[in-house]
C-alpha atoms as a PDB file:
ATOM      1  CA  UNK A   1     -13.666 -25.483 -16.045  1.00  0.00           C
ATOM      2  CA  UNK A   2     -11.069 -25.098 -13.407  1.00  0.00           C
ATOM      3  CA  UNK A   3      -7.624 -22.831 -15.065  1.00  0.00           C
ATOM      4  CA  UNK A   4      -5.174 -25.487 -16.443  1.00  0.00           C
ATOM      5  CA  UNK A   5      -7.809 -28.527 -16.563  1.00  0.00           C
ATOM      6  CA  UNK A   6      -6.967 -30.235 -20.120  1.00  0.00           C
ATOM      7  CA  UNK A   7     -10.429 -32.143 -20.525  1.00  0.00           C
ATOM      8  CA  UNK A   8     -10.932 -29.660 -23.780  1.00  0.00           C
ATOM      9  CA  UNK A   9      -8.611 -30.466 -25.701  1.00  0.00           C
ATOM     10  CA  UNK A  10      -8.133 -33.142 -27.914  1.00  0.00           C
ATOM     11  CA  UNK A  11      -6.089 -36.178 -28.350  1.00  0.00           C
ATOM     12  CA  UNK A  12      -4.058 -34.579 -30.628  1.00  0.00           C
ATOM     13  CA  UNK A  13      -3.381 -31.533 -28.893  1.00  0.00           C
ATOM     14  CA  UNK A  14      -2.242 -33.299 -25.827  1.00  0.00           C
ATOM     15  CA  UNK A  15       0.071 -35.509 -27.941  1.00  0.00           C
ATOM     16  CA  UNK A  16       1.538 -32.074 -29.533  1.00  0.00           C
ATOM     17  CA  UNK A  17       2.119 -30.694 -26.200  1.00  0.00           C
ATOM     18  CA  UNK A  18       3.762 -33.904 -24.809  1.00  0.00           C
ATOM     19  CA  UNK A  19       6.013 -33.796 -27.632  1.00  0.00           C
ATOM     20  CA  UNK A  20       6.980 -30.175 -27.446  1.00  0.00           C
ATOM     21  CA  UNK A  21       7.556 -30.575 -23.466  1.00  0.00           C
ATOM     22  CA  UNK A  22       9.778 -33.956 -23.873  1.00  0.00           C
ATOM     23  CA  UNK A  23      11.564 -32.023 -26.996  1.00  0.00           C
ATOM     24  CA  UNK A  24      12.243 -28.872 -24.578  1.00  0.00           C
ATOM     25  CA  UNK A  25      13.449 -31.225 -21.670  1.00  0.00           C
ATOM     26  CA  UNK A  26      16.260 -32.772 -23.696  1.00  0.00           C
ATOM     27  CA  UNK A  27      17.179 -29.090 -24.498  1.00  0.00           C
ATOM     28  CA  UNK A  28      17.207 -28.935 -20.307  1.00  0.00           C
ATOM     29  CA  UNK A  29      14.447 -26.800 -19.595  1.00  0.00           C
ATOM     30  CA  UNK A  30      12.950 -28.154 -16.079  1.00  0.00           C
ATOM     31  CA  UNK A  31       9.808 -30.121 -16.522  1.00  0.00           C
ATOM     32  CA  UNK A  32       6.999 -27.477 -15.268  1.00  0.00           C
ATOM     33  CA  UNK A  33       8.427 -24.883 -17.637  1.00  0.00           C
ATOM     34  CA  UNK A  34       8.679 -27.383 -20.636  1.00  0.00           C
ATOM     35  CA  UNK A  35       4.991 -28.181 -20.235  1.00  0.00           C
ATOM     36  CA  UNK A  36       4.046 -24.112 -19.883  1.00  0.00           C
ATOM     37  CA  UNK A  37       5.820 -23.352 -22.974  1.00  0.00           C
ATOM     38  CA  UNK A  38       4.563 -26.151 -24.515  1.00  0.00           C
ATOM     39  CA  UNK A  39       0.869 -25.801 -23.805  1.00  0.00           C
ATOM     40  CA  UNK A  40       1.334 -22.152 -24.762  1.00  0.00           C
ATOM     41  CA  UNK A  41       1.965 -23.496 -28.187  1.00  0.00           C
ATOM     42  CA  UNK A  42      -0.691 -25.525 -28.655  1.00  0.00           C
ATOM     43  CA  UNK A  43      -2.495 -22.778 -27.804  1.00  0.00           C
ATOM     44  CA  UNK A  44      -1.407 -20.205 -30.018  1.00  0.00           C
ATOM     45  CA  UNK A  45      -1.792 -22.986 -33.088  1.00  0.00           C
ATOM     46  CA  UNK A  46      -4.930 -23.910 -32.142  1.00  0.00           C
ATOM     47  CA  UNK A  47      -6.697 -21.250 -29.776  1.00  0.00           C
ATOM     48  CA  UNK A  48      -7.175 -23.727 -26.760  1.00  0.00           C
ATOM     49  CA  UNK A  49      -9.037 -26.580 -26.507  1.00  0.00           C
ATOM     50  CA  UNK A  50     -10.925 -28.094 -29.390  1.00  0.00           C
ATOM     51  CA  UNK A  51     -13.730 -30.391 -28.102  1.00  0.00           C
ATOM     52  CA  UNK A  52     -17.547 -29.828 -28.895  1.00  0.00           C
ATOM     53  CA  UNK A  53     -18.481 -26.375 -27.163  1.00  0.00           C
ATOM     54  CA  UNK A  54     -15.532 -24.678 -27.816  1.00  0.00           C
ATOM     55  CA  UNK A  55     -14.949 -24.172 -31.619  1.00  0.00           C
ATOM     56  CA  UNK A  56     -14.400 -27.586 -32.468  1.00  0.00           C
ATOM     57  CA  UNK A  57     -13.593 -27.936 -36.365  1.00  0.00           C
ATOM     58  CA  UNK A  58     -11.829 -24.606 -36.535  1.00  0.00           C
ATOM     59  CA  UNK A  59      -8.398 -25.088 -38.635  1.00  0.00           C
ATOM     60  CA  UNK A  60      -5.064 -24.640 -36.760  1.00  0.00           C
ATOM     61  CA  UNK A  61      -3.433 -21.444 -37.349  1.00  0.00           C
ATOM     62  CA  UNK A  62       0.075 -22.681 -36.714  1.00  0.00           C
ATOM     63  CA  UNK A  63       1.204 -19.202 -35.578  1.00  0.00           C
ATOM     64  CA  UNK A  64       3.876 -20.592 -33.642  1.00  0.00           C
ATOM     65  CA  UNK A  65       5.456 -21.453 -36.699  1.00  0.00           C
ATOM     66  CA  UNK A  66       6.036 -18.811 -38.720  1.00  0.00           C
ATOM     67  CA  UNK A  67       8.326 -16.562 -38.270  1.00  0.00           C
ATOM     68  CA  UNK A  68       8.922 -13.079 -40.474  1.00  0.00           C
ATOM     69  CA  UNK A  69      10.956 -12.853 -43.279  1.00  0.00           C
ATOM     70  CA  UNK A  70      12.846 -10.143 -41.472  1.00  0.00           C
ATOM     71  CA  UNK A  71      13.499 -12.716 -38.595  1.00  0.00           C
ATOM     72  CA  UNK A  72      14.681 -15.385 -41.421  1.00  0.00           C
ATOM     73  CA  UNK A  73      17.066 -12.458 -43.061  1.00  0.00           C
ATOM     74  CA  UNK A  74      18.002 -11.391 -39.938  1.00  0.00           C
ATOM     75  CA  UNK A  75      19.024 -14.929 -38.488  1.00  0.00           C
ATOM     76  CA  UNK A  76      20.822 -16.194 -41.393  1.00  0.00           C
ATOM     77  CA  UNK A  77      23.003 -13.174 -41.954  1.00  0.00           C
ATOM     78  CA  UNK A  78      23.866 -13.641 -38.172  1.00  0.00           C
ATOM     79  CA  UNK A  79      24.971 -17.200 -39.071  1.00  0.00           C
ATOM     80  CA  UNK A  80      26.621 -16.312 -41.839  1.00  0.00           C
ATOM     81  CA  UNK A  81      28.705 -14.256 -40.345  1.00  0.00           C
ATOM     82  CA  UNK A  82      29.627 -16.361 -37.378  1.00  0.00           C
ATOM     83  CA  UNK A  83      30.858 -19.082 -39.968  1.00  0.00           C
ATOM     84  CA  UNK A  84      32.626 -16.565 -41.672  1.00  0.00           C
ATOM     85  CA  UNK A  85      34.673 -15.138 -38.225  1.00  0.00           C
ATOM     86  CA  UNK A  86      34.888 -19.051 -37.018  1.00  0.00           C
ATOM     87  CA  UNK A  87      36.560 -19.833 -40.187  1.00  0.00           C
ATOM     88  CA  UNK A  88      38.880 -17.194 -40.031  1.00  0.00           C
ATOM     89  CA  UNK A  89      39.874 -17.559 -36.127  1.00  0.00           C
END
């Protein structure tokens, strides 16, 4: 399979990724860099393509949703604290 064919994957997966790019275009990210980062997602949910041959019926992971609890600390005391000096300034 040639590197960036899509015939493994599922139905599914391509929806995700066409979702993810469309949702990173409206952000403004250019349209070959919103489909990279979004097929790099589906990838690190799912491990690639999912059709017969190639670890079909393997669950998702959804790595590319979690995030630490660290990372959750560390973000919301950084909002926090912008509020706070907004609402003073």
């Amino acid at each position: 399979m040639p590197r960036g064919d899509k015939r493994r994957y599922t139905d599914k997966q391509k929806r995700k990724a066409a979702h993810i790019a469309q949702s990173y275009e409206e952000r403004g990210v250019s349209h070959d860099e919103a489909e990279a980062r979004a097929w790099a997602t589906v990838n690190k949910d799912s491990g690639g393509g999912n059709l017969s041959g190639s670890g079909r019926g393997k669950p998702d992971s959804h790595a590319a949703d979690r995030r630490k609890a660290a990372d959750r600390s560390a973000a919301a005391k950084k909002g926090w604290e912008t509020r706070r000096r907004r609402a003073q300034g």
